[in-house]
N, C-alpha and C. Protein backbone atom coordinates (compact mmCIF):
# COMPACT_ATOMS: atom_id res chain seq x y z
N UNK A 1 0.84 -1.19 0.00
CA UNK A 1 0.00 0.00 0.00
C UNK A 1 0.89 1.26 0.00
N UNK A 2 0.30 2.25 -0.73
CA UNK A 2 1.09 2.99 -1.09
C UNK A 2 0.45 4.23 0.09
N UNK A 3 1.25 5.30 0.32
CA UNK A 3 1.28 6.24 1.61
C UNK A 3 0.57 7.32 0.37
N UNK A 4 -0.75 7.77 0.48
CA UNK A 4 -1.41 8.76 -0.28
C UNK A 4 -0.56 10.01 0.07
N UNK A 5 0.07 10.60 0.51
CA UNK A 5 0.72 11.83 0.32
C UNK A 5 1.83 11.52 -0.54
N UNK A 6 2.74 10.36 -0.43
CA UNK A 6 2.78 10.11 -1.61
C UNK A 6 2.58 10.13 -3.10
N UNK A 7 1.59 9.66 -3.17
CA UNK A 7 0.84 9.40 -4.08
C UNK A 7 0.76 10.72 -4.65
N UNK A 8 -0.29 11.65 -3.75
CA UNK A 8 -0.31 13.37 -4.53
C UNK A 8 1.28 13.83 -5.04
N UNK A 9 2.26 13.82 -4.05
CA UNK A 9 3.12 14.06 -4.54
C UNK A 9 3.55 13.24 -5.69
N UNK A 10 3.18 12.63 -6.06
CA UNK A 10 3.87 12.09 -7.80
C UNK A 10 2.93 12.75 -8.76
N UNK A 11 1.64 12.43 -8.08
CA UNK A 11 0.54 13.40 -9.31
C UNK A 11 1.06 14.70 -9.61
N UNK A 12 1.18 15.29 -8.52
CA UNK A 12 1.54 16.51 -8.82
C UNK A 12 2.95 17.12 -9.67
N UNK A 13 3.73 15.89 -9.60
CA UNK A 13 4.93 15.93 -10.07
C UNK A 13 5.02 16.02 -11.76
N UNK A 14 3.71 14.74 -12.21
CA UNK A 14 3.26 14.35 -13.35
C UNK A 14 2.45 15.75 -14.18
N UNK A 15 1.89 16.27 -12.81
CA UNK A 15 1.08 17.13 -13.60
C UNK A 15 1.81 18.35 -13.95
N UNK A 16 2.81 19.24 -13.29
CA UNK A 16 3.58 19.74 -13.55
C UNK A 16 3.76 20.02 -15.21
N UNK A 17 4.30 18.95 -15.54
CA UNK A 17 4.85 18.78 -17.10
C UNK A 17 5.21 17.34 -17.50
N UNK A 18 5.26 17.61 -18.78
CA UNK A 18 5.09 15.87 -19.61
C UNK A 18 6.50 15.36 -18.73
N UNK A 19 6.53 13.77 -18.01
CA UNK A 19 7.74 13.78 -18.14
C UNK A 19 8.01 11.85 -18.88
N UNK A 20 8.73 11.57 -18.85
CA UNK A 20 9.34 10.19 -19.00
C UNK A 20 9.33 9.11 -18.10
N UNK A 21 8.94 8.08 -18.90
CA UNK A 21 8.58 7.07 -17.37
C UNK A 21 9.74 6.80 -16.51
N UNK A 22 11.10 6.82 -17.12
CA UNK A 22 12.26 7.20 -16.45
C UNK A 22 12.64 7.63 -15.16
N UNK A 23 11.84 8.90 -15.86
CA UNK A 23 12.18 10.05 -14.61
C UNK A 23 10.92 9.77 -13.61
N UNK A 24 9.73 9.11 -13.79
CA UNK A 24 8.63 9.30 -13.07
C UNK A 24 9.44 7.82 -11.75
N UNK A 25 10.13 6.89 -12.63
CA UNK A 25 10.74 5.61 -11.80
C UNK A 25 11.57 6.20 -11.07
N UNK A 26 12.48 7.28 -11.65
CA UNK A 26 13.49 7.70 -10.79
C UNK A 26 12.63 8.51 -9.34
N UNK A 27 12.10 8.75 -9.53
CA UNK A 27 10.97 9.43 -8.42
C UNK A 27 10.53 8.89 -7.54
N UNK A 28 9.89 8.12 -7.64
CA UNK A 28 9.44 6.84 -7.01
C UNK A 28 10.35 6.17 -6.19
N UNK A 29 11.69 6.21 -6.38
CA UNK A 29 13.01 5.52 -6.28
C UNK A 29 13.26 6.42 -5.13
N UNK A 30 13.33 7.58 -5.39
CA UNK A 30 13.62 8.95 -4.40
C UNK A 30 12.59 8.69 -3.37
N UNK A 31 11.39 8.39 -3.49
CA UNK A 31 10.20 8.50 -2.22
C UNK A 31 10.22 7.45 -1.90
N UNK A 32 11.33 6.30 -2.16
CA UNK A 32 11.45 5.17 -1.13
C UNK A 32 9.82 4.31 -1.73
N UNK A 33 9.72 4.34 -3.35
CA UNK A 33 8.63 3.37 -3.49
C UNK A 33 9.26 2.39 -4.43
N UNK A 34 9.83 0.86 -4.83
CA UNK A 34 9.77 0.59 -4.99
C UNK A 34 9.04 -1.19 -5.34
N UNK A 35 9.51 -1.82 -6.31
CA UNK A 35 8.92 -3.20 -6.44
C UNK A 35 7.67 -3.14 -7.12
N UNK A 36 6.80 -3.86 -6.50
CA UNK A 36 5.35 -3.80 -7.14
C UNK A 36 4.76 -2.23 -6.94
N UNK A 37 5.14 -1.90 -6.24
CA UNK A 37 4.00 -0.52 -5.40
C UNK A 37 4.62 0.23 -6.41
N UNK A 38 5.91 0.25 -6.98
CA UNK A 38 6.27 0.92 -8.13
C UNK A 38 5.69 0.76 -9.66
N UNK A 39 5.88 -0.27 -9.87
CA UNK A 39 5.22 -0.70 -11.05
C UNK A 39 3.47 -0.44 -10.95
N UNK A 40 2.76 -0.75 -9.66
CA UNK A 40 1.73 -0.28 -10.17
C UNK A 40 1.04 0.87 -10.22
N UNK A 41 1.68 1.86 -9.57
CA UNK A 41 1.77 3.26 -9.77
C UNK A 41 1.72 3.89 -11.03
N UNK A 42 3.04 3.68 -11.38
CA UNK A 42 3.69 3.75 -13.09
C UNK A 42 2.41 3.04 -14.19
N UNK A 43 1.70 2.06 -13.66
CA UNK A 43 0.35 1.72 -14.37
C UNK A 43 -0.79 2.29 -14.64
N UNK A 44 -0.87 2.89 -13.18
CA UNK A 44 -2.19 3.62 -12.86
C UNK A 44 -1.83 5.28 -13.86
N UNK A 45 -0.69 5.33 -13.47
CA UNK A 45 -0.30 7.04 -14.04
C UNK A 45 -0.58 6.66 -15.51
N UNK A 46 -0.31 5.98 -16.14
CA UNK A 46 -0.43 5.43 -17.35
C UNK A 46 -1.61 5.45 -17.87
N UNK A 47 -2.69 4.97 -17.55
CA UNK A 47 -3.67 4.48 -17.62
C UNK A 47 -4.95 5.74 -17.63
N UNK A 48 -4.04 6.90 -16.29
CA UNK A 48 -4.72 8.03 -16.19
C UNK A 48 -4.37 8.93 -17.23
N UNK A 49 -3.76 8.60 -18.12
CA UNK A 49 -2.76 9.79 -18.97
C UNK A 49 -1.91 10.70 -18.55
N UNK A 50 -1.70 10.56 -17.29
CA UNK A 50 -0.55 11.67 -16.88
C UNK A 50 0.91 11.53 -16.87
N UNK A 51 1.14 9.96 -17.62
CA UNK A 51 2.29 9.47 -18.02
C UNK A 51 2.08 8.92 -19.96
N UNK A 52 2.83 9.88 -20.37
CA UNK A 52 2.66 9.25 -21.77
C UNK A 52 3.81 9.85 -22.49
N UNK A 53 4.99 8.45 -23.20
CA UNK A 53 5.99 8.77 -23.37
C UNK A 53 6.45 9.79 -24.59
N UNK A 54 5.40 9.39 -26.07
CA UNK A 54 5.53 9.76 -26.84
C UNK A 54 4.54 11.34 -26.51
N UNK A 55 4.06 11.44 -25.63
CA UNK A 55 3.34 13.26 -25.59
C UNK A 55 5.08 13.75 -24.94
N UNK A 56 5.44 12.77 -23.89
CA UNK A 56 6.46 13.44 -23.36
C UNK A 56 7.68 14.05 -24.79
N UNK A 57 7.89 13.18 -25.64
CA UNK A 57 8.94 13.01 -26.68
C UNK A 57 8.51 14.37 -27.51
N UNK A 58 7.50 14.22 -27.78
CA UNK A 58 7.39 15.71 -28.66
C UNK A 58 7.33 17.11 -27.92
N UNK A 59 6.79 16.70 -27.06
CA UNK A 59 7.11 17.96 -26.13
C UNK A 59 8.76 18.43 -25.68
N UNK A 60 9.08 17.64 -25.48
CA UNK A 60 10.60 17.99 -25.26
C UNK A 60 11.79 18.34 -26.44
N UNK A 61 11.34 17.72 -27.62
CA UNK A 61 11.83 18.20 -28.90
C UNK A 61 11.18 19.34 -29.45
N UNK A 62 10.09 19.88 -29.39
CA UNK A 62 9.51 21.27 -29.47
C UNK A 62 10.12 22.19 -28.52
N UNK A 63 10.09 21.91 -27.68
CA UNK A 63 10.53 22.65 -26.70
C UNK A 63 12.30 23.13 -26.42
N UNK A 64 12.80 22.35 -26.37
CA UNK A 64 14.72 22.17 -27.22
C UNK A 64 14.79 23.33 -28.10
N UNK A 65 14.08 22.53 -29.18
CA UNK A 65 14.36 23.16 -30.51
C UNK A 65 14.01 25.10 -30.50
N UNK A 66 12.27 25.21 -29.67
CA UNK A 66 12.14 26.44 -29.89
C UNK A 66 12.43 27.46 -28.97
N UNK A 67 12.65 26.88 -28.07
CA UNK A 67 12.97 27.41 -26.43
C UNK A 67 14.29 27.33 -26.68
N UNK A 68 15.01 26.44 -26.51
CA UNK A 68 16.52 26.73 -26.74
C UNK A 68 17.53 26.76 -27.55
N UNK A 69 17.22 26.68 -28.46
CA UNK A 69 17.30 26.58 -29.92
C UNK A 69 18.53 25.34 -30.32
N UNK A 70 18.18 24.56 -29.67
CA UNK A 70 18.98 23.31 -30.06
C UNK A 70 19.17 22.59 -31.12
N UNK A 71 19.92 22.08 -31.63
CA UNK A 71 20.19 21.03 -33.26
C UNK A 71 19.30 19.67 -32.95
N UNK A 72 19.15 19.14 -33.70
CA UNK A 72 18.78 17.61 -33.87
C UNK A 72 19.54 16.83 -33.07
N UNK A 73 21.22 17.12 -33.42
CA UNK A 73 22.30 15.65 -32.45
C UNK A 73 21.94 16.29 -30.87
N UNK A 74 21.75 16.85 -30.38
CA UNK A 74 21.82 17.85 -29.19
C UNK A 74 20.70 16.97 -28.61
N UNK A 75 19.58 17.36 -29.36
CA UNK A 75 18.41 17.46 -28.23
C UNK A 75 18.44 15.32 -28.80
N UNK A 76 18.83 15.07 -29.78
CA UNK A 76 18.78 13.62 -29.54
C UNK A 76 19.61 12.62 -28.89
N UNK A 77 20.87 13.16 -28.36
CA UNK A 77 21.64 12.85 -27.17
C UNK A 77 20.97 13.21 -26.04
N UNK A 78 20.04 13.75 -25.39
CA UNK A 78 19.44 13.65 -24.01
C UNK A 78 18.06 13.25 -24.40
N UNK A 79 17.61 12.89 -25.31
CA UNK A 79 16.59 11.80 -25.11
C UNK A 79 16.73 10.66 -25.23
N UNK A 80 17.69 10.28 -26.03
CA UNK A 80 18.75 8.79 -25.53
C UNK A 80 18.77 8.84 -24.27
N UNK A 81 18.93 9.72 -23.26
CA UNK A 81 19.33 9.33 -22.02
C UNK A 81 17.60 9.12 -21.17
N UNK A 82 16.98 9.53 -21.43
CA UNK A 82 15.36 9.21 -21.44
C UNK A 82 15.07 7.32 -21.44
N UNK A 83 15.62 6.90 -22.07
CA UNK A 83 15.45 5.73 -22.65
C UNK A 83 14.34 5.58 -23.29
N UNK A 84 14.16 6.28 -24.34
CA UNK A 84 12.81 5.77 -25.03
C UNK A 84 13.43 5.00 -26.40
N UNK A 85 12.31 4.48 -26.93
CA UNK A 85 12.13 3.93 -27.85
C UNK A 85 12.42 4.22 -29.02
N UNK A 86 12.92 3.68 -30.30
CA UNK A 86 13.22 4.35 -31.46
C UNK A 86 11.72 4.76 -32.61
N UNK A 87 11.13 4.12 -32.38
CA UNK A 87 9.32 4.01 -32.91
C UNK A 87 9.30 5.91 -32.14
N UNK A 88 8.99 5.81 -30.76
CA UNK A 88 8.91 7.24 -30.42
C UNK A 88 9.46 8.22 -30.88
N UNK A 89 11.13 8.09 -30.68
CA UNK A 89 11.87 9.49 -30.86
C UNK A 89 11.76 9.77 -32.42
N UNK A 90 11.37 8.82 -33.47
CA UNK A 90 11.30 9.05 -34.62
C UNK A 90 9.95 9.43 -34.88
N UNK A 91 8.84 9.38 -34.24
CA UNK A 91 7.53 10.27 -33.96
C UNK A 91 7.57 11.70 -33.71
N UNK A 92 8.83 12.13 -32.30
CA UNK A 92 8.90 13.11 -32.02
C UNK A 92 9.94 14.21 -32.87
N UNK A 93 10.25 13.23 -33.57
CA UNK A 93 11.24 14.34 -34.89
C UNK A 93 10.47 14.90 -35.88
N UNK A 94 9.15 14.79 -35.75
CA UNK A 94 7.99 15.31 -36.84
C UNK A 94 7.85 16.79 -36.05
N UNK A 95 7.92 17.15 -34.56
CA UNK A 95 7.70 18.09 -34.55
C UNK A 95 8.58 19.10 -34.97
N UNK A 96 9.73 19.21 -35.37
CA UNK A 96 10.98 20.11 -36.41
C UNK A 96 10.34 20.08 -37.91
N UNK A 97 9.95 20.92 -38.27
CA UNK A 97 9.72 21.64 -39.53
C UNK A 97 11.06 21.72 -40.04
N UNK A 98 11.37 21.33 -41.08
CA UNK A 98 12.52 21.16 -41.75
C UNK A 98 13.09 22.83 -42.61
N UNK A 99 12.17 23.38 -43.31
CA UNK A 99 12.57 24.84 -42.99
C UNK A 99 12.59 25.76 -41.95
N UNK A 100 12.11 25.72 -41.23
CA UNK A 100 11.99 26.11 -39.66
C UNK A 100 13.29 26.15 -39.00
N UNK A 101 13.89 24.71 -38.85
CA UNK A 101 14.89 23.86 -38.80
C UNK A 101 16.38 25.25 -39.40
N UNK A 102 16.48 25.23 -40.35
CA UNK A 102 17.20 25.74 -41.48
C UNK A 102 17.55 27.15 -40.98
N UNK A 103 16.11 27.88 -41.14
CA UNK A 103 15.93 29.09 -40.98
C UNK A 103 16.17 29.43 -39.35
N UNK A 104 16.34 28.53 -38.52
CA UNK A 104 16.65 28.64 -36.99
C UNK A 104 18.13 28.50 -36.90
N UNK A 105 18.91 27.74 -37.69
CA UNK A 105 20.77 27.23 -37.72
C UNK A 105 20.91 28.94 -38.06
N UNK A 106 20.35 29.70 -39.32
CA UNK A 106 20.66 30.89 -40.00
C UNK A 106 20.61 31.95 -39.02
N UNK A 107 19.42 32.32 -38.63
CA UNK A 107 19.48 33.54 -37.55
C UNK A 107 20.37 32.88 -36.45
N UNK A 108 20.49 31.78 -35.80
CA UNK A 108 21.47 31.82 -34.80
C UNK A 108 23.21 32.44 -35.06
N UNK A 109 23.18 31.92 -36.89
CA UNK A 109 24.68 31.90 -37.34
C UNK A 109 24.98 33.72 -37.14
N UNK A 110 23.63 34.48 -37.45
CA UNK A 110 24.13 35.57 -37.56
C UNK A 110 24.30 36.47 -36.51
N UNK A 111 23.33 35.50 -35.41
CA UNK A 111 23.53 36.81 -34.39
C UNK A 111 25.08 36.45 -33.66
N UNK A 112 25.10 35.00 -33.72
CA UNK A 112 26.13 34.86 -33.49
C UNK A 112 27.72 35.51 -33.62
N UNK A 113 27.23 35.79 -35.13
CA UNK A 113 28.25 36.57 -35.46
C UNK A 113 28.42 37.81 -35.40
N UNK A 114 27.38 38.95 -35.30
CA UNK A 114 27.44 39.88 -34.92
C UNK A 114 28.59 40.52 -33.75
N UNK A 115 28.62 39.92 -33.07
CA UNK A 115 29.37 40.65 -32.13
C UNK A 115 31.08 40.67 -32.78
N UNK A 116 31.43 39.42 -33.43
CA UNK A 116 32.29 39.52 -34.02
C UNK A 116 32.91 39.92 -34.89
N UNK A 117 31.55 40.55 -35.96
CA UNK A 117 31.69 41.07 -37.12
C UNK A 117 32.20 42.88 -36.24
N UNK A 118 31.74 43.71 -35.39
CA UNK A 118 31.41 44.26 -34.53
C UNK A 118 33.42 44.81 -34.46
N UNK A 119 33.75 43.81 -33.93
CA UNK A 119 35.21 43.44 -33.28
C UNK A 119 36.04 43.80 -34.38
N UNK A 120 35.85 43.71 -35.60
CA UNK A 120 36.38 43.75 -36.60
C UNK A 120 37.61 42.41 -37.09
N UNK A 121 37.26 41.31 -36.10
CA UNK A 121 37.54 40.06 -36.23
C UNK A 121 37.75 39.21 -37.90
N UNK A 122 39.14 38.77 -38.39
CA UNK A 122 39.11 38.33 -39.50
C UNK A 122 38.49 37.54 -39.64
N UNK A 123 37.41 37.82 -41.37
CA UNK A 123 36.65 36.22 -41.84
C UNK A 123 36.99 35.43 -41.11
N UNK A 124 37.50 34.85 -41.22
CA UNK A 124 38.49 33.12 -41.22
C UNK A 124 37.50 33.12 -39.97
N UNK A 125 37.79 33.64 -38.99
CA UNK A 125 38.14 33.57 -37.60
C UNK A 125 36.46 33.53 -37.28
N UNK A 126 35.68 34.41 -37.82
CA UNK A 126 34.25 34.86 -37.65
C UNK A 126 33.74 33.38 -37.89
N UNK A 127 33.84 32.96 -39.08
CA UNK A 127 33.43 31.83 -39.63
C UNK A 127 33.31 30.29 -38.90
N UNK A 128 34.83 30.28 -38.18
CA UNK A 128 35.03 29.37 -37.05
C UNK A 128 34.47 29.27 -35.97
N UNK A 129 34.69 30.57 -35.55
CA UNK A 129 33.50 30.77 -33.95
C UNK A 129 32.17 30.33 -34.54
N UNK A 130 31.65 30.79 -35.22
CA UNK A 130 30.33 30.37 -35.65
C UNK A 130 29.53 28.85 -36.01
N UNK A 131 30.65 28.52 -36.51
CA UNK A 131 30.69 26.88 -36.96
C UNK A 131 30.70 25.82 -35.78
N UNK A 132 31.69 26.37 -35.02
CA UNK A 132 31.87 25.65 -33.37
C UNK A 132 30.84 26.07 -32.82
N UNK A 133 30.25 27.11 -32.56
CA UNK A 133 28.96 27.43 -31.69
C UNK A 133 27.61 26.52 -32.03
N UNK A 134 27.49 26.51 -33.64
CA UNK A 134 26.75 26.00 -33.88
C UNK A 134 26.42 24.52 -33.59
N UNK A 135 28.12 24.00 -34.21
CA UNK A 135 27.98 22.57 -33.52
C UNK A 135 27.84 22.16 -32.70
N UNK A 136 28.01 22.71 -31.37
CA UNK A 136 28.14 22.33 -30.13
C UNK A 136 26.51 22.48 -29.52
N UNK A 137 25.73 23.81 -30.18
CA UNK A 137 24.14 23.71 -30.28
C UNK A 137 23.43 21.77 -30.39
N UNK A 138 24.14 21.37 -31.16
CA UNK A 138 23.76 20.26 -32.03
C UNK A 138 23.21 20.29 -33.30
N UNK A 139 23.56 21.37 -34.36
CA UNK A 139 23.26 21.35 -35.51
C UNK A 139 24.35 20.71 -36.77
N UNK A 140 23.68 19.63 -37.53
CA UNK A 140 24.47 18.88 -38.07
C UNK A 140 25.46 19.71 -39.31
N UNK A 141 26.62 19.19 -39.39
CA UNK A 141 27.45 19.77 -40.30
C UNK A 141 27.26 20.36 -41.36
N UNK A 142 26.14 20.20 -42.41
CA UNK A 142 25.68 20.25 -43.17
C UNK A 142 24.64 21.92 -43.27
N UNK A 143 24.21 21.61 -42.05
CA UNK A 143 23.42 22.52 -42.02
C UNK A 143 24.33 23.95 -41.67
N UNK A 144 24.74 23.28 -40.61
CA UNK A 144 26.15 24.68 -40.21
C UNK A 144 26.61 25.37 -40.95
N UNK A 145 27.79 24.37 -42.12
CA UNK A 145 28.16 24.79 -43.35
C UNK A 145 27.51 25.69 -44.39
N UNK A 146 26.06 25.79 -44.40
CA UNK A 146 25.26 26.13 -45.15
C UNK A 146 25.04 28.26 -44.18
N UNK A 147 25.05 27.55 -43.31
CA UNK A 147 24.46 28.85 -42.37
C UNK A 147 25.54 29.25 -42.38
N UNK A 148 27.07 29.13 -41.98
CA UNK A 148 27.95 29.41 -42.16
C UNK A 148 28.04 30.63 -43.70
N UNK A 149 28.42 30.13 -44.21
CA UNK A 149 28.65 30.01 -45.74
C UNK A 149 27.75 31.51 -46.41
N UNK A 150 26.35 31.44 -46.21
CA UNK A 150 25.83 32.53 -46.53
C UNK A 150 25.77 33.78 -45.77
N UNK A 151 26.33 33.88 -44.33
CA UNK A 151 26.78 35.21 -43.42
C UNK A 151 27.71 36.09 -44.77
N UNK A 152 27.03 37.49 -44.16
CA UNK A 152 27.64 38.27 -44.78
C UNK A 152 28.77 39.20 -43.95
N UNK A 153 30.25 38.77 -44.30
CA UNK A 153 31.09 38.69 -43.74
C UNK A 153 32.21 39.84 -44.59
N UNK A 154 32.65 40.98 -44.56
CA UNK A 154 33.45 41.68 -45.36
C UNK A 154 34.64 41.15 -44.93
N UNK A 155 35.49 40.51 -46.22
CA UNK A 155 36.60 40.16 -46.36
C UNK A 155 37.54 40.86 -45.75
């Protein structure tokens, strides 16, 4: 039997914001509930909808992407750590608009660069900072290169 203050406290935890059954186990783990009383918790939350992995998955890739303006490898290295499913995270990559996508690597490249352009910092040099910033965002090479590439940069 599970200790109902408990209990609110996970609802409330759930209700908060989408999270991962992961993190809802890791919780549970923290309030000293495990075994069955765990698992059937994690059922019931389930069952109530206040646990659902793939609402969690798109929500957190919308949210990455527009809130923090993260790349694809970025925000898909910490949902690997989620442990979800590949069926899911390839659900939750529908929420990136692929020009959206594009047009988000571009304005980052430029504001980025602004300050440098600013400095009176050589090309070369502008170009690099920008490329590394970007990557480290998690935006794939390709795209970088591209955002890179069209900054307007006086030689």
């Amino acid at each position: 039997m599970i200790d109902p203050k408990k209990k609110q406290q996970i609802l409330r935890y759930c209700a908060g914001q989408d999270r991962s059954h992961l993190e809802v186990r890791l919780k549970l783990i923290q309030l000293k509930i495990y075994g069955a009383d765990l698992e059937s918790v994690l059922t019931e939350l389930i069952q109530q909808d206040f646990l659902n992995e793939e609402r969690f998955a798109r929500s957190f890739v919308r949210g990455k992407f527009r809130m923090k303006g993260w790349g694809r490898e970025k925000i898909a290295r910490e949902l690997a750590r989620h442990e979800l499913s590949d069926y899911i995270m390839r659900r939750a990559w529908q929420e990136i608009d692929e020009e959206e996508y594009r047009t988000s690597a571009q304005d980052q490249a430029t504001k980025i660069a602004q300050p440098f352009i600013s400095s009176r910092l050589p090309a070369p040099q502008i170009r690099k900072k920008v490329y590394d910033a970007l990557r480290r965002r998690g935006f794939e090479h390709d795209i970088v290169w591209n955002a890179v590439e069209t900054l307007e940069i006086e030689e």
